[in-house]
C-alpha atoms as a PDB file:
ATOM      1  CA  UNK A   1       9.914 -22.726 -27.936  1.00  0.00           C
ATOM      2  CA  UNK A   2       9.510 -25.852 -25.736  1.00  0.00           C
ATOM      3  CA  UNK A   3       5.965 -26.109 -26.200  1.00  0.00           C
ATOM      4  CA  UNK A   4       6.058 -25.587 -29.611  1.00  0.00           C
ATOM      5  CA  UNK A   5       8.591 -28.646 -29.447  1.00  0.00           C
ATOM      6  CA  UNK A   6       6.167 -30.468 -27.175  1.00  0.00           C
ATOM      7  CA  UNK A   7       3.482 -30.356 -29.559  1.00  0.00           C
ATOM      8  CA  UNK A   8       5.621 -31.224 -32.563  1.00  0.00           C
ATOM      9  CA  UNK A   9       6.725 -34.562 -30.665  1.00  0.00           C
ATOM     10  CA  UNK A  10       3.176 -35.289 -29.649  1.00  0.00           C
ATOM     11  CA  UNK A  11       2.144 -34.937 -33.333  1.00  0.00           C
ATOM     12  CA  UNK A  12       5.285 -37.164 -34.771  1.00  0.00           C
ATOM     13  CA  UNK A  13       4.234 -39.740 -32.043  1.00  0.00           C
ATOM     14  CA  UNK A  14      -0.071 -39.576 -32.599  1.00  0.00           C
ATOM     15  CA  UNK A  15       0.941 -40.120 -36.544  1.00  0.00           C
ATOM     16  CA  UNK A  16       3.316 -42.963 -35.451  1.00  0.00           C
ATOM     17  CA  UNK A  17       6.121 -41.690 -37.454  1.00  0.00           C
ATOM     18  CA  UNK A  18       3.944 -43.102 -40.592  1.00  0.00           C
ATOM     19  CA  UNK A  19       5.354 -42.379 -44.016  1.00  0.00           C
ATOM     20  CA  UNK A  20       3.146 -41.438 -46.130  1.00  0.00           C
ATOM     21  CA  UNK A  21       4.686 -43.166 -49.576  1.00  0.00           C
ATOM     22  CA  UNK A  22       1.499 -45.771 -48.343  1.00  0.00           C
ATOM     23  CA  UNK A  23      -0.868 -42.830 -49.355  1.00  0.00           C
ATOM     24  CA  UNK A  24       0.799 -40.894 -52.288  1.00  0.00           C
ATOM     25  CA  UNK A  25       0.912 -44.551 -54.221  1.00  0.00           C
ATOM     26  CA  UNK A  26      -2.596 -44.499 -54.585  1.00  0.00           C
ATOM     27  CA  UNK A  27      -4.113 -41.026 -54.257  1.00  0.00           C
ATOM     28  CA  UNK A  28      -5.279 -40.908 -50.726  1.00  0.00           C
ATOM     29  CA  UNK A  29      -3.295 -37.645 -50.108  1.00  0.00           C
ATOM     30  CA  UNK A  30      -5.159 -34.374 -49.858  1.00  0.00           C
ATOM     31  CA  UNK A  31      -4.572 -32.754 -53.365  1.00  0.00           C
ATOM     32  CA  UNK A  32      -4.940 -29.354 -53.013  1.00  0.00           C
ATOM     33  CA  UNK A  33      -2.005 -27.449 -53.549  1.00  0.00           C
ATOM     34  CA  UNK A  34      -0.585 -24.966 -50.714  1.00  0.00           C
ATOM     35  CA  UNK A  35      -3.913 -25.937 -48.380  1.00  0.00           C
ATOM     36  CA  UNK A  36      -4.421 -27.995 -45.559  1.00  0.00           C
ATOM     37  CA  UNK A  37      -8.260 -28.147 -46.231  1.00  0.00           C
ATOM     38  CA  UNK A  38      -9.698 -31.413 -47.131  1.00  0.00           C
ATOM     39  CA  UNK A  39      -9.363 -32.700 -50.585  1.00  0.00           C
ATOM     40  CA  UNK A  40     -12.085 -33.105 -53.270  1.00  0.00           C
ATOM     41  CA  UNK A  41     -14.770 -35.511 -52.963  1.00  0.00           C
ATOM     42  CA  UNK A  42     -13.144 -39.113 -54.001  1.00  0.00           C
ATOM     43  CA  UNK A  43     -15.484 -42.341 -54.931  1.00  0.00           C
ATOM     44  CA  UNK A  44     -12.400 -44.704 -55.948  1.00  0.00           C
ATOM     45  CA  UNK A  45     -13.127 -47.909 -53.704  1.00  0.00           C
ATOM     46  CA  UNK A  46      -9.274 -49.282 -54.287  1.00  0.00           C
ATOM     47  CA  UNK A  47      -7.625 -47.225 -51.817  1.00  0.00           C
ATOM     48  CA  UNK A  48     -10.174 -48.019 -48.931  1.00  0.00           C
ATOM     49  CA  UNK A  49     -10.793 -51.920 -49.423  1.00  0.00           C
ATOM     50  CA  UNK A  50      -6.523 -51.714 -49.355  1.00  0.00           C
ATOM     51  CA  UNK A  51      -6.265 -50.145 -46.117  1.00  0.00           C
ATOM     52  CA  UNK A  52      -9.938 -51.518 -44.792  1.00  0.00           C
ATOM     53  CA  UNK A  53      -9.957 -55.235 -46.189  1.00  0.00           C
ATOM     54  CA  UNK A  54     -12.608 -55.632 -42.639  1.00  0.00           C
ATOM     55  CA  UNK A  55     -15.075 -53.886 -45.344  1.00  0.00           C
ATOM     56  CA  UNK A  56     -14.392 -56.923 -47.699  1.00  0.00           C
ATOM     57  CA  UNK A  57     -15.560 -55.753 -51.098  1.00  0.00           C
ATOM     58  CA  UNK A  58     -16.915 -51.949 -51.107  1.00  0.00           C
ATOM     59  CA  UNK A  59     -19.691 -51.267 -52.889  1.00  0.00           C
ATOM     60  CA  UNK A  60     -19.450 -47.622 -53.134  1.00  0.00           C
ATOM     61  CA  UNK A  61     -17.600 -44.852 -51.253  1.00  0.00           C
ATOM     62  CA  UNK A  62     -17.192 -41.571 -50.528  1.00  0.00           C
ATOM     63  CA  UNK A  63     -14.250 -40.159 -48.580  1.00  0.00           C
ATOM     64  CA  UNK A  64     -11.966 -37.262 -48.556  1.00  0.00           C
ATOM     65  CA  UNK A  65      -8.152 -36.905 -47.251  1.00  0.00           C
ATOM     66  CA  UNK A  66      -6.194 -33.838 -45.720  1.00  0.00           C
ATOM     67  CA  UNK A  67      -2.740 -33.568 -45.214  1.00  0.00           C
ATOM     68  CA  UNK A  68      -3.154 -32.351 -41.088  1.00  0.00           C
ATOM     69  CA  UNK A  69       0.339 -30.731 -40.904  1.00  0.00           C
ATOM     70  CA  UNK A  70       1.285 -28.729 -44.360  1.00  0.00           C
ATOM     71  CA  UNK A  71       3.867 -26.385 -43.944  1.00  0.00           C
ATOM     72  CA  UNK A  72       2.795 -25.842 -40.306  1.00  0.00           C
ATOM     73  CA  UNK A  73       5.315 -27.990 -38.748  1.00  0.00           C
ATOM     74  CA  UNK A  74       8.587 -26.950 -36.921  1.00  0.00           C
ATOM     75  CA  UNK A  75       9.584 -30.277 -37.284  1.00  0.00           C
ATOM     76  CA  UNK A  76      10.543 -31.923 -41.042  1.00  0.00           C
ATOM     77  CA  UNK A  77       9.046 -35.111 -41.794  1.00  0.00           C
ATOM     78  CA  UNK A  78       6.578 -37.092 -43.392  1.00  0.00           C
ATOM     79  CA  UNK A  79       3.382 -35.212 -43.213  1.00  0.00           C
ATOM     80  CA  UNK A  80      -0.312 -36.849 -41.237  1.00  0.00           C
ATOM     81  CA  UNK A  81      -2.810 -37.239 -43.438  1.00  0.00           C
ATOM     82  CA  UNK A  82      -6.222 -37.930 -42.401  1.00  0.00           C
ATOM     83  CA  UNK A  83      -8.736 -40.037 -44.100  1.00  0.00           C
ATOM     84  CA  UNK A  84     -12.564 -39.414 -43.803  1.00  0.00           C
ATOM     85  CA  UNK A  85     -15.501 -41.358 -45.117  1.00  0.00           C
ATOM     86  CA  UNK A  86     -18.625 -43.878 -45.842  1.00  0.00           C
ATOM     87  CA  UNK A  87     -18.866 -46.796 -47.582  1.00  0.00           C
ATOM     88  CA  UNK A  88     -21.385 -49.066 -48.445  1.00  0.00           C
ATOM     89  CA  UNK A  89     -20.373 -52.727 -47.344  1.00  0.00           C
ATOM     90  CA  UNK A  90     -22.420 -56.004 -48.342  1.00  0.00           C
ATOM     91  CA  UNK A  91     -24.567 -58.451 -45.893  1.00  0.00           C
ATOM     92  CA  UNK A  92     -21.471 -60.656 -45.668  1.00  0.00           C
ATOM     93  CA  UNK A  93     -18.969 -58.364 -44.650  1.00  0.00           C
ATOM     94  CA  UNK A  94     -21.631 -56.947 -41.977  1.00  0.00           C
ATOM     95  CA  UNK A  95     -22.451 -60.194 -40.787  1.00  0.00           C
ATOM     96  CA  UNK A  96     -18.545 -61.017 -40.099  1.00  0.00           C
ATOM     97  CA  UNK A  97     -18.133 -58.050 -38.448  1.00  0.00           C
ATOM     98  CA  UNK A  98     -21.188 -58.291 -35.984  1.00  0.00           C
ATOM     99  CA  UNK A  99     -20.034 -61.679 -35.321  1.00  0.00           C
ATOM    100  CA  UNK A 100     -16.092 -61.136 -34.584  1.00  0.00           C
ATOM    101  CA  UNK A 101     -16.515 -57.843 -32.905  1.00  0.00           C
ATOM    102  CA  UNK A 102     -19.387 -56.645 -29.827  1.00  0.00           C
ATOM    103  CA  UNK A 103     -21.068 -53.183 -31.093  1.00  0.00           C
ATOM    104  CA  UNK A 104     -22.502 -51.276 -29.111  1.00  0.00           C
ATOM    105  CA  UNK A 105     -24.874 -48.073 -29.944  1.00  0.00           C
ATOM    106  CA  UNK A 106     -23.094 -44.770 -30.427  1.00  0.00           C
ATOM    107  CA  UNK A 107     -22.740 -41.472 -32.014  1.00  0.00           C
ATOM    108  CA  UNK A 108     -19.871 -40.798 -34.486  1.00  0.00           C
ATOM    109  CA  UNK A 109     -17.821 -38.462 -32.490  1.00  0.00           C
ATOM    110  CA  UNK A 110     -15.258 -36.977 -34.843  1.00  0.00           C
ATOM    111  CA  UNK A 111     -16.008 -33.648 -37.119  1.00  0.00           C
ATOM    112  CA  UNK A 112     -17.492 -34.611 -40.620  1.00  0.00           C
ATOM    113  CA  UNK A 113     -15.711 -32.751 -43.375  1.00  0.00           C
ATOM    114  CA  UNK A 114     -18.280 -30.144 -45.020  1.00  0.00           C
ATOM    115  CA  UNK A 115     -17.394 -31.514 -48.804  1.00  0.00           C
ATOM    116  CA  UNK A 116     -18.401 -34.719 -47.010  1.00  0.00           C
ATOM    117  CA  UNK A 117     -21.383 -33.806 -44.913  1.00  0.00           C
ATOM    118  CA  UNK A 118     -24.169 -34.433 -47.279  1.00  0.00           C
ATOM    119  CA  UNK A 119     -22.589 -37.987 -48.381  1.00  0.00           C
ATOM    120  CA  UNK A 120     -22.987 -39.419 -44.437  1.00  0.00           C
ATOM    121  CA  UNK A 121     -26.921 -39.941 -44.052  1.00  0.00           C
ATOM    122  CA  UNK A 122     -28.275 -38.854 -40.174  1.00  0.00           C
ATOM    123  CA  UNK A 123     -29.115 -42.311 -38.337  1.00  0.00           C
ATOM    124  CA  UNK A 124     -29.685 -43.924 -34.962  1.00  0.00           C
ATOM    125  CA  UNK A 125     -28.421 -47.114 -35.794  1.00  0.00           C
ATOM    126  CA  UNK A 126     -24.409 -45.959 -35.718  1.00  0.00           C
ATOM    127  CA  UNK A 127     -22.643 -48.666 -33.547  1.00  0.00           C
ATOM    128  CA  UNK A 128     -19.000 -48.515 -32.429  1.00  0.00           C
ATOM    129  CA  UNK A 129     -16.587 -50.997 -31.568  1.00  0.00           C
ATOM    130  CA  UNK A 130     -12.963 -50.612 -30.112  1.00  0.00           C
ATOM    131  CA  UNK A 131     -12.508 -54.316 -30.907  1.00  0.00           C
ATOM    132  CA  UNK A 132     -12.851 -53.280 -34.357  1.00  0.00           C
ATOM    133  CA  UNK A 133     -10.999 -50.635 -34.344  1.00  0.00           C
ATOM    134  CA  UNK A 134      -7.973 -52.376 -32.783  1.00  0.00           C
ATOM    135  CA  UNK A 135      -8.614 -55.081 -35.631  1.00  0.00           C
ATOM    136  CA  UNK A 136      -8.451 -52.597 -38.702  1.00  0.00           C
ATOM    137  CA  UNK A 137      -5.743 -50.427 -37.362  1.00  0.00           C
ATOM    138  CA  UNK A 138      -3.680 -52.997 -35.750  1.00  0.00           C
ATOM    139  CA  UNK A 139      -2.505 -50.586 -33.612  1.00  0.00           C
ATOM    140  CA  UNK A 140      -0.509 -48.832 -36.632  1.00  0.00           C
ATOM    141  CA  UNK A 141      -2.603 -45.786 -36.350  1.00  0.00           C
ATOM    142  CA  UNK A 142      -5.342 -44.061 -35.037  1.00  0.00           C
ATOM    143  CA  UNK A 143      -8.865 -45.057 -36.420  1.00  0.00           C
ATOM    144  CA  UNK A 144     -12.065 -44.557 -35.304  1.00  0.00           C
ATOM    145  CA  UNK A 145     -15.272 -46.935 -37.312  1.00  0.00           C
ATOM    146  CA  UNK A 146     -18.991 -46.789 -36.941  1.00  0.00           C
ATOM    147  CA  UNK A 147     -21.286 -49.332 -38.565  1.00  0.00           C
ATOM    148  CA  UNK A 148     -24.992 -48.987 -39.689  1.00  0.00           C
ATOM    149  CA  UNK A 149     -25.952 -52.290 -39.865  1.00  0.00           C
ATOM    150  CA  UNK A 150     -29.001 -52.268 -40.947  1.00  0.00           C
ATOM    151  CA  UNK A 151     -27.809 -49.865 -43.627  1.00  0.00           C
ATOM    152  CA  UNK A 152     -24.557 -51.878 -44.565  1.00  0.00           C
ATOM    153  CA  UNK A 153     -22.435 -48.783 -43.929  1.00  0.00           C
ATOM    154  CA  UNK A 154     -19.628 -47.960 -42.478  1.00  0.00           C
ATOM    155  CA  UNK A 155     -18.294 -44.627 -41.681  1.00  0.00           C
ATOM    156  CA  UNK A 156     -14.277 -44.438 -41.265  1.00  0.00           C
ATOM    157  CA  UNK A 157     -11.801 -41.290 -39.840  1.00  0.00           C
ATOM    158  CA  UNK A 158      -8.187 -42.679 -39.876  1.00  0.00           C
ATOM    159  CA  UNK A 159      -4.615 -40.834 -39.466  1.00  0.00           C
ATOM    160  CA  UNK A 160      -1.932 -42.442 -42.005  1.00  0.00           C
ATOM    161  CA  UNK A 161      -3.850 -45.607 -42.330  1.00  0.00           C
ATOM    162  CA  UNK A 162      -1.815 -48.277 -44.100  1.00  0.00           C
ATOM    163  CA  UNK A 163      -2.601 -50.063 -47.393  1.00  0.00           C
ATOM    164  CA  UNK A 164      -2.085 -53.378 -46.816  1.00  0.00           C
ATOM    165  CA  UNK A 165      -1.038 -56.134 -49.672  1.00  0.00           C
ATOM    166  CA  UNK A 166      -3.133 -59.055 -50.138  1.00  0.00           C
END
């Protein structure tokens, strides 16, 4: 029973005690019903440039969400939901990033959702930057962004990310 507590407070305190009225608003919640699997494939760009504005105006996107914690915790509360994806960003947005925040070379080191597996395109031009990470998530939530620069794409995995107004 305690470590069953342990885990539930670790989870509460990774997703930041997050609500997720953020994500329902818009449709970034995993949508299928009873399952904790990932949700359909999504291309809306609205709900990423609100919780990404870094990515400026998206181009196109693919991403999927999954509620992490459905009906499996001991705990009540606002459930984690985790959302996965690419987008294609323009020259500008690139550039702004490159310039604000160092990059350095890296492998995306998170699992890739199968429904979104053939979306992500293999490369050896992913860079990483925790100074952009820290930026986008403003330490609200966990977040985790690599950018292909010369293929103006970013690839996002974020727990309860926030919309953000304006």
């Amino acid at each position: 029973m305690a470590a069953a507590v342990a885990v539930a407070a670790a989870v509460v305190t990774a997703g930041g005690c997050a609500s997720s009225a953020g994500t329902q608003a818009d449709g970034a919640r995993g949508t299928e019903s009873g399952s904790a699997g990932a949700s359909a494939l999504r291309h809306e760009t609205d709900p990423i440039e609100r919780r990404f504005p870094e990515f400026e105006e998206i181009r196109s996107t693919s991403w999927v969400s999954k509620v992490l914690n459905a009906g499996s915790s001991g705990v009540p509360g606002p459930s984690d939901v985790r959302l996965t994806g690419v987008a294609a960003i323009s020259a500008s947005a690139v550039s702004g990033i490159t310039e604000k925040y160092p990059c350095k070379k890296s492998r995306i080191s998170f699992a890739i959702p199968k429904t979104l597996s053939g979306e992500i395109k293999q490369s050896d031009g992913w860079c990483s930057s925790k100074e952009l990470d820290q930026a986008i998530t403003q330490g609200s939530y966990e977040g985790t962004f690599y950018l292909d620069v010369d293929r103006r794409v970013v690839v996002f995995d974020a727990v309860n990310p926030v919309a953000r107004s304006g």
